[in-house]
Protein backbone atom coordinates (compact mmCIF):
# COMPACT_ATOMS: atom_id res chain seq x y z
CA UNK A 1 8.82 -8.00 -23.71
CA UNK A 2 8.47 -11.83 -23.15
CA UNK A 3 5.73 -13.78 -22.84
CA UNK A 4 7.21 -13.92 -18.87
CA UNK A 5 7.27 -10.34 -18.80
CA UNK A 6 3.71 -10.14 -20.34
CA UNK A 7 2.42 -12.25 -17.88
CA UNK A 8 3.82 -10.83 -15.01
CA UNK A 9 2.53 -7.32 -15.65
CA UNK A 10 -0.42 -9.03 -16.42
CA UNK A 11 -0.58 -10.10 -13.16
CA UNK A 12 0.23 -7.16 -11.99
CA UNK A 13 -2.92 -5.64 -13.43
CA UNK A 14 -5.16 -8.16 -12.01
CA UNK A 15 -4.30 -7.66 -8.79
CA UNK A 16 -4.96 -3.79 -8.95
CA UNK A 17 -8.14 -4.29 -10.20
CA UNK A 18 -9.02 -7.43 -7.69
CA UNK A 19 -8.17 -4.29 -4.92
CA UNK A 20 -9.39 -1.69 -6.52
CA UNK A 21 -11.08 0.80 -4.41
CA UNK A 22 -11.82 5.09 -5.21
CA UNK A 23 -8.31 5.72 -2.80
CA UNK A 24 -6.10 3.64 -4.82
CA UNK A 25 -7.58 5.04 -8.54
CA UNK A 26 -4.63 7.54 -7.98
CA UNK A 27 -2.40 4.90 -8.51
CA UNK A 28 -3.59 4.04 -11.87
CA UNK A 29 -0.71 5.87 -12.99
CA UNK A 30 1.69 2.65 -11.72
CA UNK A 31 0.13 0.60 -14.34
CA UNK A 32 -0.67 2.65 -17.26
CA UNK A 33 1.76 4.56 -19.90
CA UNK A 34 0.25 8.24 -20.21
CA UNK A 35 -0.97 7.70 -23.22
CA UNK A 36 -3.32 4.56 -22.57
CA UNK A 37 -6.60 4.35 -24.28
CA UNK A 38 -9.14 2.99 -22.73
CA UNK A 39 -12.43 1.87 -24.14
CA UNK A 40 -15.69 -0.22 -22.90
CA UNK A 41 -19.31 -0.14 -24.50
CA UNK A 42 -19.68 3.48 -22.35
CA UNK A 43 -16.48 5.32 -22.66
CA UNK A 44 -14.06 6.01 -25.14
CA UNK A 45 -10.81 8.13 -23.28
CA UNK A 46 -7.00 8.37 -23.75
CA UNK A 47 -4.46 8.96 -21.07
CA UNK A 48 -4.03 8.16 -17.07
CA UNK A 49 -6.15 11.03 -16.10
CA UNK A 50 -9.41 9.92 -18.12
CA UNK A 51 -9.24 6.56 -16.49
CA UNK A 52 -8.85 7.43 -13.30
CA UNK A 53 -11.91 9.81 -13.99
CA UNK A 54 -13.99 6.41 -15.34
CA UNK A 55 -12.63 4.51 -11.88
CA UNK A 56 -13.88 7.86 -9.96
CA UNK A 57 -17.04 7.66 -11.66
CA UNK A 58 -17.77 4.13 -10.74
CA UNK A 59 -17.07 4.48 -7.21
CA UNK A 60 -19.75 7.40 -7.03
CA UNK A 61 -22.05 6.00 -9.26
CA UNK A 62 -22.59 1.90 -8.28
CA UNK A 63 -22.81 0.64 -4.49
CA UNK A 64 -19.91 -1.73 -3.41
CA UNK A 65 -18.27 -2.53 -7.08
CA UNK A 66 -15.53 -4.84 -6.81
CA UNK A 67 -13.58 -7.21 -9.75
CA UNK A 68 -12.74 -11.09 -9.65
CA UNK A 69 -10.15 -11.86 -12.27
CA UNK A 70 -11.42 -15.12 -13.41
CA UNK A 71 -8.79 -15.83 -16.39
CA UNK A 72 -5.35 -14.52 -17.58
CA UNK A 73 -3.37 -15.39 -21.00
CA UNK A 74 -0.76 -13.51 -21.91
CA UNK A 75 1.21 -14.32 -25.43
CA UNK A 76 3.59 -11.60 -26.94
CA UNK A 77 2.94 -7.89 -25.42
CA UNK A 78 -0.82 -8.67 -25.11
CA UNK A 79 -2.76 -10.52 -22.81
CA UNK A 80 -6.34 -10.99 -21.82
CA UNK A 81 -8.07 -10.99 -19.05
CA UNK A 82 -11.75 -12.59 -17.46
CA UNK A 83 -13.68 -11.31 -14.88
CA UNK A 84 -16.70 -10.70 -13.00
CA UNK A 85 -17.63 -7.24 -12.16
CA UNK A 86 -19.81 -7.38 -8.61
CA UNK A 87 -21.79 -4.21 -8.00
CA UNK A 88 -24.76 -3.67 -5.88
CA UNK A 89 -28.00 -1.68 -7.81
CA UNK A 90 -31.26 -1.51 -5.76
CA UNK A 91 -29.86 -3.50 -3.00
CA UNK A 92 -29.67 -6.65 -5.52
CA UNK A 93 -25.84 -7.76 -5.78
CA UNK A 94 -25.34 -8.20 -10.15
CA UNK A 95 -22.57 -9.75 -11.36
CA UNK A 96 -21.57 -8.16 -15.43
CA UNK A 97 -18.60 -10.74 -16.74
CA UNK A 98 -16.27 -9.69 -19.58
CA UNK A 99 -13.09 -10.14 -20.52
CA UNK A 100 -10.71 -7.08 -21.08
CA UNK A 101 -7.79 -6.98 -23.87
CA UNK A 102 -4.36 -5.51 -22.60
CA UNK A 103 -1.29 -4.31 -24.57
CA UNK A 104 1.56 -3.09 -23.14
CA UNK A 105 4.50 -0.97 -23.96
CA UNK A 106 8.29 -1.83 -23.53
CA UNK A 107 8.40 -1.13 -19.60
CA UNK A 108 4.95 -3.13 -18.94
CA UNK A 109 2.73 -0.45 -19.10
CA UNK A 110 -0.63 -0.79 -20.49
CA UNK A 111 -1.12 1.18 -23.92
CA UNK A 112 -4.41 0.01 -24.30
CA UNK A 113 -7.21 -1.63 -22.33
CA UNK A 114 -10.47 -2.85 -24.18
CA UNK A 115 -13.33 -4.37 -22.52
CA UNK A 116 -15.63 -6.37 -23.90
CA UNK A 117 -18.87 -7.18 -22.15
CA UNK A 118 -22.59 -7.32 -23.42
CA UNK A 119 -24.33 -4.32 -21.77
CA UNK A 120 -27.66 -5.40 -23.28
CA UNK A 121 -27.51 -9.05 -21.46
CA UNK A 122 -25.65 -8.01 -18.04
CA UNK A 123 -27.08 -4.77 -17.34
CA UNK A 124 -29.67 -3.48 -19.59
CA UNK A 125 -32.06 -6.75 -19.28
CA UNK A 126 -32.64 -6.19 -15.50
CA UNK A 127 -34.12 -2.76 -16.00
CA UNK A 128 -37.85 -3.28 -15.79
CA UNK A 129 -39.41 -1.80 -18.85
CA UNK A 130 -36.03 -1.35 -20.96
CA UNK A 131 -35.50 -5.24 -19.74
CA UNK A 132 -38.48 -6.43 -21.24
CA UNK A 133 -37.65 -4.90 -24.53
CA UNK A 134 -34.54 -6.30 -24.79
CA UNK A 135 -35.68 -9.81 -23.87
CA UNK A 136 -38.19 -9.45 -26.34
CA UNK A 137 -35.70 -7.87 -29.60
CA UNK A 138 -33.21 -11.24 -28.26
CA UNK A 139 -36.10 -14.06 -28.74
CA UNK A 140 -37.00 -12.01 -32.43
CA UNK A 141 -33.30 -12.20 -33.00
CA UNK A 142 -32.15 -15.45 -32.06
CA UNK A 143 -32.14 -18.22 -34.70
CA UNK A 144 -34.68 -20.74 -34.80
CA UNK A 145 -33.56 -24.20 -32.75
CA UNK A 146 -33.66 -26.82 -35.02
């Protein structure tokens, strides 16, 4: 693939996800090779159907989720992507931003789709007791300011 190619069907991936919504999960199958992996700091799955299953999840799971691509770089048959995950949780809109790692096969299928966010800071943190906890283990953990 070219870089073109790479960032076209990078594109192309953005744009599902900008849309996504639990009808068109189905048609994860447009933009994945059947053997993608998948992996985020809560699942770990390989092939179309697991993903869809995650997507499925999601939609039953958090109120009105919904992606902004922020960033895309593409270079050989990888590129990356930013973005900012809206969801709705207690009636309180949070946004969770990461950036997700893409490689694709020779037809511009994703083989592999990583995404890297920190679950402690966007999501765990706003959970009242657990949230405390974790703001507490960060200030022990965090190197002096000089």
């Amino acid at each position: 693939m070219t870089n073109r190619d790479v960032g076209a069907a990078a594109q192309r991936v953005a744009r599902f996800y900008e849309t996504l919504s639990a009808e068109s999960v189905a048609g994860l199958a447009t933009i994945y090779a059947p053997q993608a992996r998948f992996k985020d700091p809560f699942n770990e799955v390989q092939g179309v159907a697991a993903i869809a299953g995650i997507f499925a999840h999601m939609f039953e799971t958090v109120a009105a989720p919904r992606f902004v691509i922020t960033t895309t770089i593409a270079q050989g048959d990888q590129a990356m992507l930013g973005w900012d995950f809206f969801l709705q949780l207690r009636g309180r809109e949070i946004v969770i931003r990461g950036v997700t790692h893409l490689r694709f096969d020779d037809a511009g299928l994703v083989l592999l789709h990583r995404d890297y966010w920190d679950a402690a800071e966007e999501l765990y943190e706003r959970v009242p007791v657990l949230g405390a906890l974790m703001r507490l283990l960060r200030r022990r953990l965090a190197a002096p300011l000089a």
